[in-house]
Every structure is written in structure tokens, then in C-alpha cells.
N, C-alpha and C. Protein backbone atom coordinates (compact mmCIF):
# COMPACT_ATOMS: atom_id res chain seq x y z
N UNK A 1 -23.93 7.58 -27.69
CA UNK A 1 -24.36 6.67 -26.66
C UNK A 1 -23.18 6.06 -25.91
N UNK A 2 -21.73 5.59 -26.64
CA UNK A 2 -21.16 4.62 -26.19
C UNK A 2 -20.23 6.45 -25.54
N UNK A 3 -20.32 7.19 -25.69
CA UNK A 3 -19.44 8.44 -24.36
C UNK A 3 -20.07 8.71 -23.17
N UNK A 4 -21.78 8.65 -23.27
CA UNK A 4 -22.52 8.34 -22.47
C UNK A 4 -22.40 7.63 -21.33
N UNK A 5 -22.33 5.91 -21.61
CA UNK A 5 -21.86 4.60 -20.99
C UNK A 5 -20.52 4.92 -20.45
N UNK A 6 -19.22 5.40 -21.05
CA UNK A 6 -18.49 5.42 -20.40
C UNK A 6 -18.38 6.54 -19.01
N UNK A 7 -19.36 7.56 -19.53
CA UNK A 7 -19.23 9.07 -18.39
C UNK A 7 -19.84 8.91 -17.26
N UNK A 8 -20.95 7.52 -17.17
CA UNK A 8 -21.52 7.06 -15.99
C UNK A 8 -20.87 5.99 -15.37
N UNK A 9 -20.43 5.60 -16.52
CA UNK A 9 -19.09 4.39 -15.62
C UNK A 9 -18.19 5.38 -14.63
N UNK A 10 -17.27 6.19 -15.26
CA UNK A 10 -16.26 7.00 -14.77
C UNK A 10 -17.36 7.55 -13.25
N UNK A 11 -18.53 7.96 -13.56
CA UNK A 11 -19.01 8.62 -12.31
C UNK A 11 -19.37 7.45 -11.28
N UNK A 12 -19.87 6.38 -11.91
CA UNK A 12 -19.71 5.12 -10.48
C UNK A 12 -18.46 5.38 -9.56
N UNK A 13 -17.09 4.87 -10.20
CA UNK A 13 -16.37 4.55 -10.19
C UNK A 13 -15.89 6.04 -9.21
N UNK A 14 -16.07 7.51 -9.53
CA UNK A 14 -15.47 7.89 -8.28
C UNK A 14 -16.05 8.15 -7.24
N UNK A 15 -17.59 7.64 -6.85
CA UNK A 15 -18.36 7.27 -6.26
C UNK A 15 -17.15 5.94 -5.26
N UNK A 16 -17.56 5.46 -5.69
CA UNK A 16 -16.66 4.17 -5.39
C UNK A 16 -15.55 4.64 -4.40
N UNK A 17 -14.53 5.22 -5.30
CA UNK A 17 -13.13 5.81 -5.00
C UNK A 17 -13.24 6.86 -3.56
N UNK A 18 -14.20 7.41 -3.14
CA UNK A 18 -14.45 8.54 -2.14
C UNK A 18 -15.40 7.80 -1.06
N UNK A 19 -16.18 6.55 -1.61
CA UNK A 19 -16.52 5.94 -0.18
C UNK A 19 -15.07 5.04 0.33
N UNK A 20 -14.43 4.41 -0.18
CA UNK A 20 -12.97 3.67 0.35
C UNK A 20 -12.16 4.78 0.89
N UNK A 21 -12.69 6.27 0.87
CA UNK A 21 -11.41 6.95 1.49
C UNK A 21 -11.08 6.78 3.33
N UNK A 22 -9.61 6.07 3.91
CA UNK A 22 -10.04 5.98 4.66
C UNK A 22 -9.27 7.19 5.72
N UNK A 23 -9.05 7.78 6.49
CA UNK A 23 -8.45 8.83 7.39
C UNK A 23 -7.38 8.07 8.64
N UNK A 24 -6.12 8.62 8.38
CA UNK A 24 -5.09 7.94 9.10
C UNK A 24 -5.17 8.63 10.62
N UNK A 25 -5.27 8.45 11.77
CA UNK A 25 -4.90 9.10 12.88
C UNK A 25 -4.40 8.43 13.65
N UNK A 26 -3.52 8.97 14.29
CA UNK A 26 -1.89 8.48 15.60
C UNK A 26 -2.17 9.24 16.46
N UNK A 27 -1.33 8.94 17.50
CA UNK A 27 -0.86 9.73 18.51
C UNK A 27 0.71 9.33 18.47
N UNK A 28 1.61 10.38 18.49
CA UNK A 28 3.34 9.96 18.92
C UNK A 28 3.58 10.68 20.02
N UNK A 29 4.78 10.17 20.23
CA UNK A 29 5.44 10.94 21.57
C UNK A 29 7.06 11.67 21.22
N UNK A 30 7.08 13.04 20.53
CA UNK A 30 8.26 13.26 20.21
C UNK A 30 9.51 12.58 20.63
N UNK A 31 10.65 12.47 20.28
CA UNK A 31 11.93 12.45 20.82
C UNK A 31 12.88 13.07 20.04
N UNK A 32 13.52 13.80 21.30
CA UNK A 32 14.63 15.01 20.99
C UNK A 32 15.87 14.68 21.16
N UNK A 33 16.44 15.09 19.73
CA UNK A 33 18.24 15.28 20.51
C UNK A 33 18.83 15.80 21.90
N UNK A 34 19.72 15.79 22.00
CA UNK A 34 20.27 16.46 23.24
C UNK A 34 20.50 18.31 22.74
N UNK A 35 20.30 19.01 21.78
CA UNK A 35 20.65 19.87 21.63
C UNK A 35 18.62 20.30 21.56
N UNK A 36 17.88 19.62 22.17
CA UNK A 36 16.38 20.20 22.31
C UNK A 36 15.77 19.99 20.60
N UNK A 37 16.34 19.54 19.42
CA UNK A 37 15.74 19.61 18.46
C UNK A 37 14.66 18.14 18.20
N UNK A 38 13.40 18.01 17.55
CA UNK A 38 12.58 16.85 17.69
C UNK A 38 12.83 16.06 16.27
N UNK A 39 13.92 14.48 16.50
CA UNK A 39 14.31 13.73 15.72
C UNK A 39 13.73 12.69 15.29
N UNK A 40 12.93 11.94 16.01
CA UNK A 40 11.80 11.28 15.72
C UNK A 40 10.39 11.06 16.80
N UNK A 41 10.15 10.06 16.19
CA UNK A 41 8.55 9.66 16.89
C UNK A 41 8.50 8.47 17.63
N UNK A 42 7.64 8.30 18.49
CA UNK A 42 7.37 6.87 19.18
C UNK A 42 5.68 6.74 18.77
N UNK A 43 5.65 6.08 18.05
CA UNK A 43 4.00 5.45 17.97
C UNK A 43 3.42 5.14 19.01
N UNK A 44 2.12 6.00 19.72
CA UNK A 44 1.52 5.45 21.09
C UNK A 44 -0.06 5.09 21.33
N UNK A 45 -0.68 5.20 19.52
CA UNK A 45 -1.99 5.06 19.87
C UNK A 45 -2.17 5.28 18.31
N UNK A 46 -2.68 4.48 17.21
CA UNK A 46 -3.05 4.35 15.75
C UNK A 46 -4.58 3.57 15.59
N UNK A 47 -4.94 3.68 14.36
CA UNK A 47 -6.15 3.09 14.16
C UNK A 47 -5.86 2.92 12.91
N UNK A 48 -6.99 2.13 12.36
CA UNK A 48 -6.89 1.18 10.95
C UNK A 48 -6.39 1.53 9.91
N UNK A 49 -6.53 2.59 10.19
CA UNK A 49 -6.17 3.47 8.03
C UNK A 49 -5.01 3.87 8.60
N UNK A 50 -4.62 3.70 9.78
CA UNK A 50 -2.99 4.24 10.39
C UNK A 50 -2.09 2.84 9.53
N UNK A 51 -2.80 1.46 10.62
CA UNK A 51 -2.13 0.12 9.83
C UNK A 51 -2.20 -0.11 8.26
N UNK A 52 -3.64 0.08 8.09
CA UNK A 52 -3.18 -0.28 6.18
C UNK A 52 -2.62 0.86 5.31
N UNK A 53 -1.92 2.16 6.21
CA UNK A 53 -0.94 2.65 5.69
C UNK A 53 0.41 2.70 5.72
N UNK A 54 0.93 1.89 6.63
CA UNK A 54 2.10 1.65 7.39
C UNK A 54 2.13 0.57 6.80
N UNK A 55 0.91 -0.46 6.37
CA UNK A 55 1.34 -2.20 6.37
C UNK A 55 1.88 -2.50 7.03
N UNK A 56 1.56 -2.30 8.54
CA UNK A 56 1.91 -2.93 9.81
C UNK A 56 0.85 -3.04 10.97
N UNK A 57 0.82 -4.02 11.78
CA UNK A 57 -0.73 -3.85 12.16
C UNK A 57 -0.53 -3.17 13.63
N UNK A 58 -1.22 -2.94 14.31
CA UNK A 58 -1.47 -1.71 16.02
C UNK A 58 -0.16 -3.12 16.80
N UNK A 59 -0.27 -3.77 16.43
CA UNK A 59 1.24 -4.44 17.72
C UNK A 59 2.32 -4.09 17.52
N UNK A 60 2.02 -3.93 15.59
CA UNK A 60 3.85 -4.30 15.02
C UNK A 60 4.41 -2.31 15.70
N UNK A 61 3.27 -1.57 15.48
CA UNK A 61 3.49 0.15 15.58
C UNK A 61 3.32 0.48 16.82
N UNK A 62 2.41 0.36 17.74
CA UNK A 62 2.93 0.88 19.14
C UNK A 62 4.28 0.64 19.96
N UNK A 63 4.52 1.61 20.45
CA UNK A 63 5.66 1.75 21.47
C UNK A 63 6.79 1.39 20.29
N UNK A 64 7.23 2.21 19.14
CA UNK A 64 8.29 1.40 18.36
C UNK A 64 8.27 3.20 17.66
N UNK A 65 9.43 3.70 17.61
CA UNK A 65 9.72 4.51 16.46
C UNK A 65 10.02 4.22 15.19
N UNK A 66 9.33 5.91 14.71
CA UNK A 66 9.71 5.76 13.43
C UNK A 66 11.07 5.12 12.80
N UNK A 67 12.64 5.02 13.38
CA UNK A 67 13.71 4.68 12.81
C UNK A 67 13.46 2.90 13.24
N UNK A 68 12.79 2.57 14.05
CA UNK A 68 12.86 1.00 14.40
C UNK A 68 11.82 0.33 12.87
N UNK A 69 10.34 1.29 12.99
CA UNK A 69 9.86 0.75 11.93
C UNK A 69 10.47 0.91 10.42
N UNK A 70 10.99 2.51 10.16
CA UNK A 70 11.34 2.39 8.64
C UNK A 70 12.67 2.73 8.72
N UNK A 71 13.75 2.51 9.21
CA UNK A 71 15.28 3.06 8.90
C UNK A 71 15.50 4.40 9.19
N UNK A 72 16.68 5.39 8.79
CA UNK A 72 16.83 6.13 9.18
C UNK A 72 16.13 7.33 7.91
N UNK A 73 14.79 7.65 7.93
CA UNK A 73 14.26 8.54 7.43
C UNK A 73 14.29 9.87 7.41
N UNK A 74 14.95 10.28 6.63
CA UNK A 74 15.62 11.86 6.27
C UNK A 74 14.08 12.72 6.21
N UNK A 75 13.62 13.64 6.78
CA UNK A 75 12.54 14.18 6.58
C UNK A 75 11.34 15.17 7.95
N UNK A 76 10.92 16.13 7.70
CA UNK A 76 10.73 17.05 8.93
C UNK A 76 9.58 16.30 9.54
N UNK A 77 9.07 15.56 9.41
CA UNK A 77 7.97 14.81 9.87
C UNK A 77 7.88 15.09 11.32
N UNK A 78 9.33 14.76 12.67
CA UNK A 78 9.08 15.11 13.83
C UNK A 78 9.02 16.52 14.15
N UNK A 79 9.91 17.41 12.88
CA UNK A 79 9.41 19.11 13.33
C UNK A 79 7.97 19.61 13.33
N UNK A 80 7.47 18.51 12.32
CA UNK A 80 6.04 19.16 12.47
C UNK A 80 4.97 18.86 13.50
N UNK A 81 5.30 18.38 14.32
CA UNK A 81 4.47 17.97 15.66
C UNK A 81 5.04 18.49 16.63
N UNK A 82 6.38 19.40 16.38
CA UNK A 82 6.93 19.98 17.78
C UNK A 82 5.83 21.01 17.74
């Protein structure tokens, strides 16, 4: 009984876990080195699950790149939107 109680708990619970899922979407505006390669991003359009993933809200992230919001971030993030 008491593996029971717990196997319907566990199934609430990822019930639970998959309605809170929330979906991040942006819009950026590349920016390129001078040698044509894409070095970072300019934030130009986010929504909610954008802010409570950033922990920054749609004022602090529009019109602000990625190196203004997080430092100088090592990582292909702007190759993948070229």
C-alpha cells in the first residue's frame, strides 16, 4: 500500500512539473566582427519565460547585448543564429 501512495504521489507531482513548463522565445539582432564572423546578440523582442530565465525583466533585456547583460561569454550561441 505505502509503494502505492508514494507512485501516485510521484505521478501528481510530474503532472505538476509539465504544466509549469514554460517556453523561452526572443528575437536578436546578430552582431559581427569586422572579419564578417557573428560575436554576439542584441535582445529586440522577449517574453516571460525569456525574463524568468534571464532573471531580468523585458526593460532590463531589450536593446542590450548579450556581453552588456552577462560579461564576456565564451560560447557559439551567436553562430547559431547566423
Amino acid at each position: 500500500m505505502q509503494s502505492e501512495k508514494r507512485y501516485r504521489e510521484l505521478f501528481r507531482s510530474m503532472n505538476d512539473m509539465f504544466v509549469a513548463v514554460k517556453v523561452s522565445y526572443f528575437v536578436v539582432e546578430l552582431v559581427y566582427d569586422k572579419g564578417g564572423k557573428p560575436v554576439d546578440v542584441i535582445y529586440r523582442d522577449a517574453n516571460s519565460a525569456t525574463e524568468w530565465l534571464l532573471g531580468k525583466t523585458k526593460a532590463q533585456i531589450i536593446g542590450k547585448s548579450r556581453k552588456e547583460l552577462f560579461g564576456d561569454v565564451k560560447d557559439d550561441f551567436p553562430e547559431r543564429f547566423d
